[in-house]
Protein backbone atom coordinates (compact mmCIF):
# COMPACT_ATOMS: atom_id res chain seq x y z
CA UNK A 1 211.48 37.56 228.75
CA UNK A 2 208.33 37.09 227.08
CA UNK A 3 209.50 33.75 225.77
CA UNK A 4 209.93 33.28 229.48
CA UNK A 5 206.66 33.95 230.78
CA UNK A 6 205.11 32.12 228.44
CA UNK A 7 207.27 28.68 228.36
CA UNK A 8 206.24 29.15 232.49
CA UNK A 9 202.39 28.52 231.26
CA UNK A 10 203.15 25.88 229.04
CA UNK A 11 204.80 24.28 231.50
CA UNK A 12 202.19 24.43 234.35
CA UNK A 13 199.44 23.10 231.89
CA UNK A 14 201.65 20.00 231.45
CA UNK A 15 202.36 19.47 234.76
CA UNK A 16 198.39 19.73 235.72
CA UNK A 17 197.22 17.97 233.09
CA UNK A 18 199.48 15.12 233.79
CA UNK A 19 199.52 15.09 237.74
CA UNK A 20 197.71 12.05 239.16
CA UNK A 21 194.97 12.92 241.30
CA UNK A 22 195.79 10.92 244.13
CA UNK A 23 198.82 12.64 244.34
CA UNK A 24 198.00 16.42 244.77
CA UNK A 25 197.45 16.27 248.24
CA UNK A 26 200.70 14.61 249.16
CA UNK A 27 202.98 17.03 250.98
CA UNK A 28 206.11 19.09 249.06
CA UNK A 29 209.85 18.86 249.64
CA UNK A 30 210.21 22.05 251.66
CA UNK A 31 207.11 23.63 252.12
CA UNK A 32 203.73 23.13 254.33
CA UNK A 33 201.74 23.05 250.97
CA UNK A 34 200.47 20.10 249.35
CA UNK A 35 201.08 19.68 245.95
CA UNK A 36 197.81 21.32 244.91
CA UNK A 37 199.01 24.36 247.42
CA UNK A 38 201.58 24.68 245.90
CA UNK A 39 200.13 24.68 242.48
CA UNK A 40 198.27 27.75 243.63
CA UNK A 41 201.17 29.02 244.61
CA UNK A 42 202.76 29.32 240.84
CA UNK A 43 199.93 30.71 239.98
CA UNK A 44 200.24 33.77 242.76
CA UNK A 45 203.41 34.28 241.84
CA UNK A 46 202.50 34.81 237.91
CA UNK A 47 199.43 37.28 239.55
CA UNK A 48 202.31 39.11 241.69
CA UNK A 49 204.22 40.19 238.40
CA UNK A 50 201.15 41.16 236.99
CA UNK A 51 199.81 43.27 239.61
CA UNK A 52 203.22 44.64 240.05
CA UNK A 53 203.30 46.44 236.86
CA UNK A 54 200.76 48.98 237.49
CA UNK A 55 202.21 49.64 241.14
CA UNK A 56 205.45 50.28 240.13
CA UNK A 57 204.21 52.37 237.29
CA UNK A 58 202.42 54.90 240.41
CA UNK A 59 205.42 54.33 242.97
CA UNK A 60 207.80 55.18 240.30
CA UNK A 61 206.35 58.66 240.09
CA UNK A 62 206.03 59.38 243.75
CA UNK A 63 208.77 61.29 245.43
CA UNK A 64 211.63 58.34 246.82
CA UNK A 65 211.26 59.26 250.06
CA UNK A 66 207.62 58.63 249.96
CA UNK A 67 208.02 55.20 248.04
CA UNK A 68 211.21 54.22 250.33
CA UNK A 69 208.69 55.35 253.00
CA UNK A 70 205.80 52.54 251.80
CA UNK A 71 208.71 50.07 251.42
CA UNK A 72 209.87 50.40 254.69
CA UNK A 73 206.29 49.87 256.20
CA UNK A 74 205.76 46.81 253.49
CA UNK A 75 209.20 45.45 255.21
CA UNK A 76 207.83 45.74 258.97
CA UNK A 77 204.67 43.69 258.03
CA UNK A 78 206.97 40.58 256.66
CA UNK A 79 205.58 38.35 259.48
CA UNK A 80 202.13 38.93 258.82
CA UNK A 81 202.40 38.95 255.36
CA UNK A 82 204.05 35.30 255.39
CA UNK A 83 201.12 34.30 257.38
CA UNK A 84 198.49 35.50 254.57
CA UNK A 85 201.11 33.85 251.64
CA UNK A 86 201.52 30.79 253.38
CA UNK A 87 197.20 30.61 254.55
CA UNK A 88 196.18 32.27 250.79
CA UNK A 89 198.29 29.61 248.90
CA UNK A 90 196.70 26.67 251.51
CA UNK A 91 192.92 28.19 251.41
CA UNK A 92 192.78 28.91 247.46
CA UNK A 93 194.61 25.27 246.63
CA UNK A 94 191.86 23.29 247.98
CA UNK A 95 189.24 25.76 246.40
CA UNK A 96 190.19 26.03 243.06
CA UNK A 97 190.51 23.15 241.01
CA UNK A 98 193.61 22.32 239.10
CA UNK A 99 191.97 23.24 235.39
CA UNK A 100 190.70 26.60 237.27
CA UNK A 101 194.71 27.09 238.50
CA UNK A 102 195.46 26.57 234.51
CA UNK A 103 192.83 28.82 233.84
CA UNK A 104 193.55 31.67 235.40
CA UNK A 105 197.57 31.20 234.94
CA UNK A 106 196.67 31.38 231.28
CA UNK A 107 194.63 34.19 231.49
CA UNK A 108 196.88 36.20 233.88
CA UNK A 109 199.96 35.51 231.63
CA UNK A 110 198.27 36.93 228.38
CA UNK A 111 197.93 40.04 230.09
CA UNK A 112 201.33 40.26 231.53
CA UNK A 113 202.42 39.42 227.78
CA UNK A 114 200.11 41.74 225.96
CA UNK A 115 201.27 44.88 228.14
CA UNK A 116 205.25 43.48 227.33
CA UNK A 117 204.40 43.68 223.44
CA UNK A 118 203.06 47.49 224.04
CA UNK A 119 205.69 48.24 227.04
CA UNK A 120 208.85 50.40 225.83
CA UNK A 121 212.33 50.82 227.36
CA UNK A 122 210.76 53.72 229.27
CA UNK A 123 207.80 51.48 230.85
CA UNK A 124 210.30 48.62 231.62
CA UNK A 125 213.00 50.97 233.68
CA UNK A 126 210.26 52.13 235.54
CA UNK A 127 211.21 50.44 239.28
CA UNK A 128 210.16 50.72 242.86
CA UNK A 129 211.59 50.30 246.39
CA UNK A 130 210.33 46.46 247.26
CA UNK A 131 210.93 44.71 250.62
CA UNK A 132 213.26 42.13 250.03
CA UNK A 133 212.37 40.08 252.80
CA UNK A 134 209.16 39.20 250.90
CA UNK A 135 210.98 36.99 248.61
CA UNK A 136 214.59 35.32 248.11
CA UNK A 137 214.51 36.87 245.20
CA UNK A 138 213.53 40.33 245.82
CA UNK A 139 216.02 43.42 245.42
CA UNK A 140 215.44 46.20 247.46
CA UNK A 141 215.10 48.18 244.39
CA UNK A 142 213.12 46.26 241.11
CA UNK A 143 212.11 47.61 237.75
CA UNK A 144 208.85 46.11 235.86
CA UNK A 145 211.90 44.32 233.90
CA UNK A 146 213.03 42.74 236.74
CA UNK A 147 209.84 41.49 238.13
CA UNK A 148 209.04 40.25 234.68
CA UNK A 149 212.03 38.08 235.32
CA UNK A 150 211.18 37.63 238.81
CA UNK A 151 208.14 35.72 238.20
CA UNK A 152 209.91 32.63 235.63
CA UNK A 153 212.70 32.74 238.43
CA UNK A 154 210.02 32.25 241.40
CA UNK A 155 207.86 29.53 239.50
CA UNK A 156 210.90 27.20 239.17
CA UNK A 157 212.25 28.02 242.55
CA UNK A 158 208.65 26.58 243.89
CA UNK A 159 208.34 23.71 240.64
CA UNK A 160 211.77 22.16 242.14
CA UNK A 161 209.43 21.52 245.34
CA UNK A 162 206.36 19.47 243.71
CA UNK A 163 206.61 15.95 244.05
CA UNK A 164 204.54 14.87 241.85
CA UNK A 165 205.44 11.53 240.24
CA UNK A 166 204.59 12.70 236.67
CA UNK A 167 206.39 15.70 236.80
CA UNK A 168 208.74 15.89 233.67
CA UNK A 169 211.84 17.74 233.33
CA UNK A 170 211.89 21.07 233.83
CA UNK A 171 212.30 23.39 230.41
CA UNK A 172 215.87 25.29 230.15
């Protein structure tokens, strides 16, 4: 898993460091994002995971009704939150430069990584109701182990969709 996480940020730093310019505002296959969106995008997704592992550490403690209860609500705001994905992704891609995206993917994986290395079984079973309709890849039940896995799984969902010229093979 860690191996995971961290071929992910290799991987981005290749693909920005060799994407042409001219070609990170040309449109993805699939999405409304431009390339550089999109970019962003990979990034989020690394800074969900990460931000994930504290919240399921408190929901995991709450009483289920109470945590099915915030899942539930999370579920009913799917719309909007699609809306504030789809705009954060658009908004943040054409403010942060590409070597800021590598940046802060770098910085946000070493902290996902460094709480892995000190993480035990006990920390990594912890798990939360989630609303599945946030993501094709969401359960409706997810343990810090699972969104650890989540996040590799969601960056080359969204990689498949760059079309950047440069863009090498994807690693295994």
């Amino acid at each position: 898993m860690r191996e995971d996480l961290l071929r992910v940020t290799a991987d981005f730093t290749r693909i920005v460091r060799s994407a042409r310019r001219d070609e990170l505002d040309r449109p993805t296959n699939g999405t409304r994002w431009s390339n550089r969106q999109l970019l962003f995008h990979l990034v989020l997704g690394q800074n969900v995971a990460r931000t994930a592992i504290p919240l399921i550490g408190i929901f995991s403690r709450l009483p289920d009704p109470v945590a099915r209860g915030w899942s539930r609500l999370l579920q009913s705001c799917t719309v909007p939150y699609n809306g504030v994905n789809w705009a954060g992704s658009a908004a943040a891609g054409r403010l942060l430069s590409p070597d800021a995206m590598t940046r802060m993917m770098d910085r946000t994986t070493t902290s996902i990584t460094a709480w892995y290395d000190r993480a035990d079984e006990e920390a990594l079973a912890r798990g939360m109701w989630v609303p599945p309709s946030w993501d094709p890849y969401f359960q409706p039940w997810m343990t810090r182990r699972d969104i650890l896995a989540w996040a590799p799984q969601h960056y080359r969902h969204h990689r498949r969709q760059l079309t950047l010229t440069t863009l090498h093979p994807a690693p295994p």
